[in-house]
C-alpha atoms as a PDB file:
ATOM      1  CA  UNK A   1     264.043 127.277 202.958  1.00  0.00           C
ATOM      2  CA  UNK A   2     267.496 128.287 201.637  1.00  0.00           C
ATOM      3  CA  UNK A   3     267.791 132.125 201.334  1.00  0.00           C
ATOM      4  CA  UNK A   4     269.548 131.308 198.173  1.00  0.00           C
ATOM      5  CA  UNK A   5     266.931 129.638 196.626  1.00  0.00           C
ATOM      6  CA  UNK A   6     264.419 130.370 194.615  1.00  0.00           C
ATOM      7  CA  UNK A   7     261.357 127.828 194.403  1.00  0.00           C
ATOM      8  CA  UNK A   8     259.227 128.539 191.286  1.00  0.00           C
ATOM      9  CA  UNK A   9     255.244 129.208 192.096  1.00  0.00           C
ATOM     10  CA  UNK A  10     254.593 125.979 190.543  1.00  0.00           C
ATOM     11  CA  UNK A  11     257.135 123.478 192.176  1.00  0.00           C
ATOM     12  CA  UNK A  12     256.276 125.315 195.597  1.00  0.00           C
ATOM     13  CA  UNK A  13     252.187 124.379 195.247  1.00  0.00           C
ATOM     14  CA  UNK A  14     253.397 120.872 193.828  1.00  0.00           C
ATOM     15  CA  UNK A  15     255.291 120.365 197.060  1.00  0.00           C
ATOM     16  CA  UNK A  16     252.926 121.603 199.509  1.00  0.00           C
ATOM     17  CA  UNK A  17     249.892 119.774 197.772  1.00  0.00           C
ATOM     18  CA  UNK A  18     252.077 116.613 197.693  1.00  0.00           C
ATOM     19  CA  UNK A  19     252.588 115.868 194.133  1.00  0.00           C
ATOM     20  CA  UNK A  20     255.245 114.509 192.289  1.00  0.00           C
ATOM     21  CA  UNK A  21     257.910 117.365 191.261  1.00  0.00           C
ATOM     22  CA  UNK A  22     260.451 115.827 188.407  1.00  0.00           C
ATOM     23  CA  UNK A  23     263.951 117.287 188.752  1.00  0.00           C
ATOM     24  CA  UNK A  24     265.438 118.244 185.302  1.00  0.00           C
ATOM     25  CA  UNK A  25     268.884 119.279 184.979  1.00  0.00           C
ATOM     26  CA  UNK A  26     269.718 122.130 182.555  1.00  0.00           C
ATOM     27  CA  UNK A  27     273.194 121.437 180.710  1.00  0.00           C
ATOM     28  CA  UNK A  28     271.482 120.214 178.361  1.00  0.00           C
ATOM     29  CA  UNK A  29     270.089 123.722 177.283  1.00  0.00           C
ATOM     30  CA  UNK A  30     273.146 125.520 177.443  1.00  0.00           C
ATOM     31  CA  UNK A  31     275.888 122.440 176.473  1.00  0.00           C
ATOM     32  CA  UNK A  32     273.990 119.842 174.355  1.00  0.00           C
ATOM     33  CA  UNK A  33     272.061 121.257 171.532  1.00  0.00           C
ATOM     34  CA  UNK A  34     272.085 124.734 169.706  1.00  0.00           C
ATOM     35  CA  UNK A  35     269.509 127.345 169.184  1.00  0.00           C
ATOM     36  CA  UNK A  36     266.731 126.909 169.830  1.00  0.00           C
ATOM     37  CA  UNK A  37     266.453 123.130 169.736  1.00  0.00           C
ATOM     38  CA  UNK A  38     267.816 123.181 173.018  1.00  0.00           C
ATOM     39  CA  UNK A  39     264.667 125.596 174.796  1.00  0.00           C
ATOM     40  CA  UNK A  40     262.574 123.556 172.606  1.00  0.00           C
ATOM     41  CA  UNK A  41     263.329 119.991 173.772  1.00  0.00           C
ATOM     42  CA  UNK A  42     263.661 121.821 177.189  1.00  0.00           C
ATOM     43  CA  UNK A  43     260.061 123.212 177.028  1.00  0.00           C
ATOM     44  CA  UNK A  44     258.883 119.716 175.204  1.00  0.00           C
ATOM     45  CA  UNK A  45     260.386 117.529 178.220  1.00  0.00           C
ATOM     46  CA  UNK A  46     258.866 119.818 180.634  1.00  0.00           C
ATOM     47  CA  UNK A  47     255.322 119.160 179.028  1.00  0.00           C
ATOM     48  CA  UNK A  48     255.844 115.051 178.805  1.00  0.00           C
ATOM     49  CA  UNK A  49     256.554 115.406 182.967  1.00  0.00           C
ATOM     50  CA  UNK A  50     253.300 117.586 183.074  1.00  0.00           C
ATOM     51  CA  UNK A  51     251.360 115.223 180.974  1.00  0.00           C
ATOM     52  CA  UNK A  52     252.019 112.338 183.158  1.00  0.00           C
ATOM     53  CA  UNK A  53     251.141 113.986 186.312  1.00  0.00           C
ATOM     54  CA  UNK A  54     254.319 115.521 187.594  1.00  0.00           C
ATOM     55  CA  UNK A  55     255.365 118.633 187.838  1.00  0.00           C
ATOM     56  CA  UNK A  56     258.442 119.455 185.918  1.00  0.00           C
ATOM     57  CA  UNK A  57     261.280 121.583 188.131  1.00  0.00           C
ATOM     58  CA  UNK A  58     264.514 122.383 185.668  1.00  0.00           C
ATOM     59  CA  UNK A  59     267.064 123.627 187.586  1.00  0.00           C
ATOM     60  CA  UNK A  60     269.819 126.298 187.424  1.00  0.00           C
ATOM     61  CA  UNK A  61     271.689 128.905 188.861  1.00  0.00           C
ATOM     62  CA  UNK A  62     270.597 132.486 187.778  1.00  0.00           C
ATOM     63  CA  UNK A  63     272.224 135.620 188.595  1.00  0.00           C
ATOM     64  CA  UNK A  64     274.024 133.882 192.012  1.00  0.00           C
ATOM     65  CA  UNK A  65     270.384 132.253 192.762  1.00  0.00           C
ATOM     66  CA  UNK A  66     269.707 128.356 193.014  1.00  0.00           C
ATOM     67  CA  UNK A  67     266.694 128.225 191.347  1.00  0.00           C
ATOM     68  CA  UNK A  68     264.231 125.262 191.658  1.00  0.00           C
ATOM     69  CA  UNK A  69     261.670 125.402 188.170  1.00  0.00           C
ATOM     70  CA  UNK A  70     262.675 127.492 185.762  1.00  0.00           C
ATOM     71  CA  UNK A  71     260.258 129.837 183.659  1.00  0.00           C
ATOM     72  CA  UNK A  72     260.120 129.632 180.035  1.00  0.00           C
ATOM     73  CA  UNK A  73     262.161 132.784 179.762  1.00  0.00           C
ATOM     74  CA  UNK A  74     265.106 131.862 181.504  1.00  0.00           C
ATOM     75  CA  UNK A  75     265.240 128.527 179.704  1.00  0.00           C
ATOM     76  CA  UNK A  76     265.314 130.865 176.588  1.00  0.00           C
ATOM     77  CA  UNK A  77     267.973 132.999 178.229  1.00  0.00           C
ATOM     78  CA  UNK A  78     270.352 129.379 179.152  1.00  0.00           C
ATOM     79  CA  UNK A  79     269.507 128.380 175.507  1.00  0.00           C
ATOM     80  CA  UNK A  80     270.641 131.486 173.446  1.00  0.00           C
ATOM     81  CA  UNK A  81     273.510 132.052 176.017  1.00  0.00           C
ATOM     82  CA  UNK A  82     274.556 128.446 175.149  1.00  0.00           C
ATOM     83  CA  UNK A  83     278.467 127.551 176.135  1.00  0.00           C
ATOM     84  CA  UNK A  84     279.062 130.894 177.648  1.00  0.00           C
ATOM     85  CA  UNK A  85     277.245 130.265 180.414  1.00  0.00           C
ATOM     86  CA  UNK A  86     278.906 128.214 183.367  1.00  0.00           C
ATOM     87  CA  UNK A  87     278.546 124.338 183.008  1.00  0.00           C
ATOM     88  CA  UNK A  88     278.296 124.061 186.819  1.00  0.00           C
ATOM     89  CA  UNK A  89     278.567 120.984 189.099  1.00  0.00           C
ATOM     90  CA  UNK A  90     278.733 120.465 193.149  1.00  0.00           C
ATOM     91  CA  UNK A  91     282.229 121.749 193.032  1.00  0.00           C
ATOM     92  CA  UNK A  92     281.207 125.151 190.974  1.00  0.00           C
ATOM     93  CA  UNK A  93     278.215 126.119 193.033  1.00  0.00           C
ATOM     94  CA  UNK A  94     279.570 128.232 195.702  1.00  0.00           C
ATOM     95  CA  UNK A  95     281.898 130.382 193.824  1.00  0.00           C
ATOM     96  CA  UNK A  96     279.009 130.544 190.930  1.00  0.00           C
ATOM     97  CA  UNK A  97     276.376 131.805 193.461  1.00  0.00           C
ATOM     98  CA  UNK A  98     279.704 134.434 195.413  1.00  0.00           C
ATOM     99  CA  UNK A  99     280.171 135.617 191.495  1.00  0.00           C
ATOM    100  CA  UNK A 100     276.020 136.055 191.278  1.00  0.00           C
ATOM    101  CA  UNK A 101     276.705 133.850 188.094  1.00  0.00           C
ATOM    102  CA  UNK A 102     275.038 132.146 185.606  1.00  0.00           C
ATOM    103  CA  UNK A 103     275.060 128.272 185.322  1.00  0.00           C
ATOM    104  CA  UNK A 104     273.268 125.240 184.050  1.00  0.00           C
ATOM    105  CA  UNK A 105     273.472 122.489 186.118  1.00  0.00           C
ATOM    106  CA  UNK A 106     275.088 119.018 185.542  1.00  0.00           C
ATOM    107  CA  UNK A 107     272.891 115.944 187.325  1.00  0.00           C
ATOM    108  CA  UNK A 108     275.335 116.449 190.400  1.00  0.00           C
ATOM    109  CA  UNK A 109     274.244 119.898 191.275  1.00  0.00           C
ATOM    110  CA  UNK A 110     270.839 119.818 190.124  1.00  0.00           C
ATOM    111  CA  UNK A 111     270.519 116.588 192.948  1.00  0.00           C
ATOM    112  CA  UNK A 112     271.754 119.171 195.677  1.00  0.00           C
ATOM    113  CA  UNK A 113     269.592 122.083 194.609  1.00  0.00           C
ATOM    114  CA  UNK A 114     266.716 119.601 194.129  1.00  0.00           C
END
């Protein structure tokens, strides 16, 4: 693995068992609804992946870390930081991660991470 990254417990069992792992990108916490709809239709999506047999990895950028399934905290955290955190894509990454920033991830990035 990437020393920069950071697979969640979950995602990391899903993968070795062979499972499906959904990718979910995260600017939609922090850039496309307000407190706290946006951790709640987070959370809610994340259930709907588990309920149909997936396992649900929302990715972000954390303190300079690429993080691969995100725990219900730090969804909180991207949703009451809202627009001041980093709206990051490809191009954002490596300064983001040099800064130990805070992003959420557009569908570009979240594919690399992924």
């Amino acid at each position: 693995m990437h020393p920069l990254l950071d697979i969640h417990p979950e995602v990391a069992a899903a993968l070795a068992a062979g499972q499906p792992v959904v990718a979910l990108e995260s600017t939609i916490i922090s850039h496309g609804m307000p407190w706290p709809r946006n951790a709640e239709t987070a959370l809610g999506v994340e259930a709907e992946v588990r309920a149909h047999g997936a396992v649900p990895a929302t990715i972000a950028i954390i303190d300079g870390r690429l993080k691969a399934g995100l725990t219900r905290e730090q969804i909180e955290q991207l949703g009451r930081a809202g627009h001041s955190v980093a709206k990051v894509s490809r191009r954002d990454m490596g300064l983001l991660v040099a800064r130990r920033g805070t992003g959420a991830t557009t569908v570009a990035a979240t594919m690399i991470i992924a």
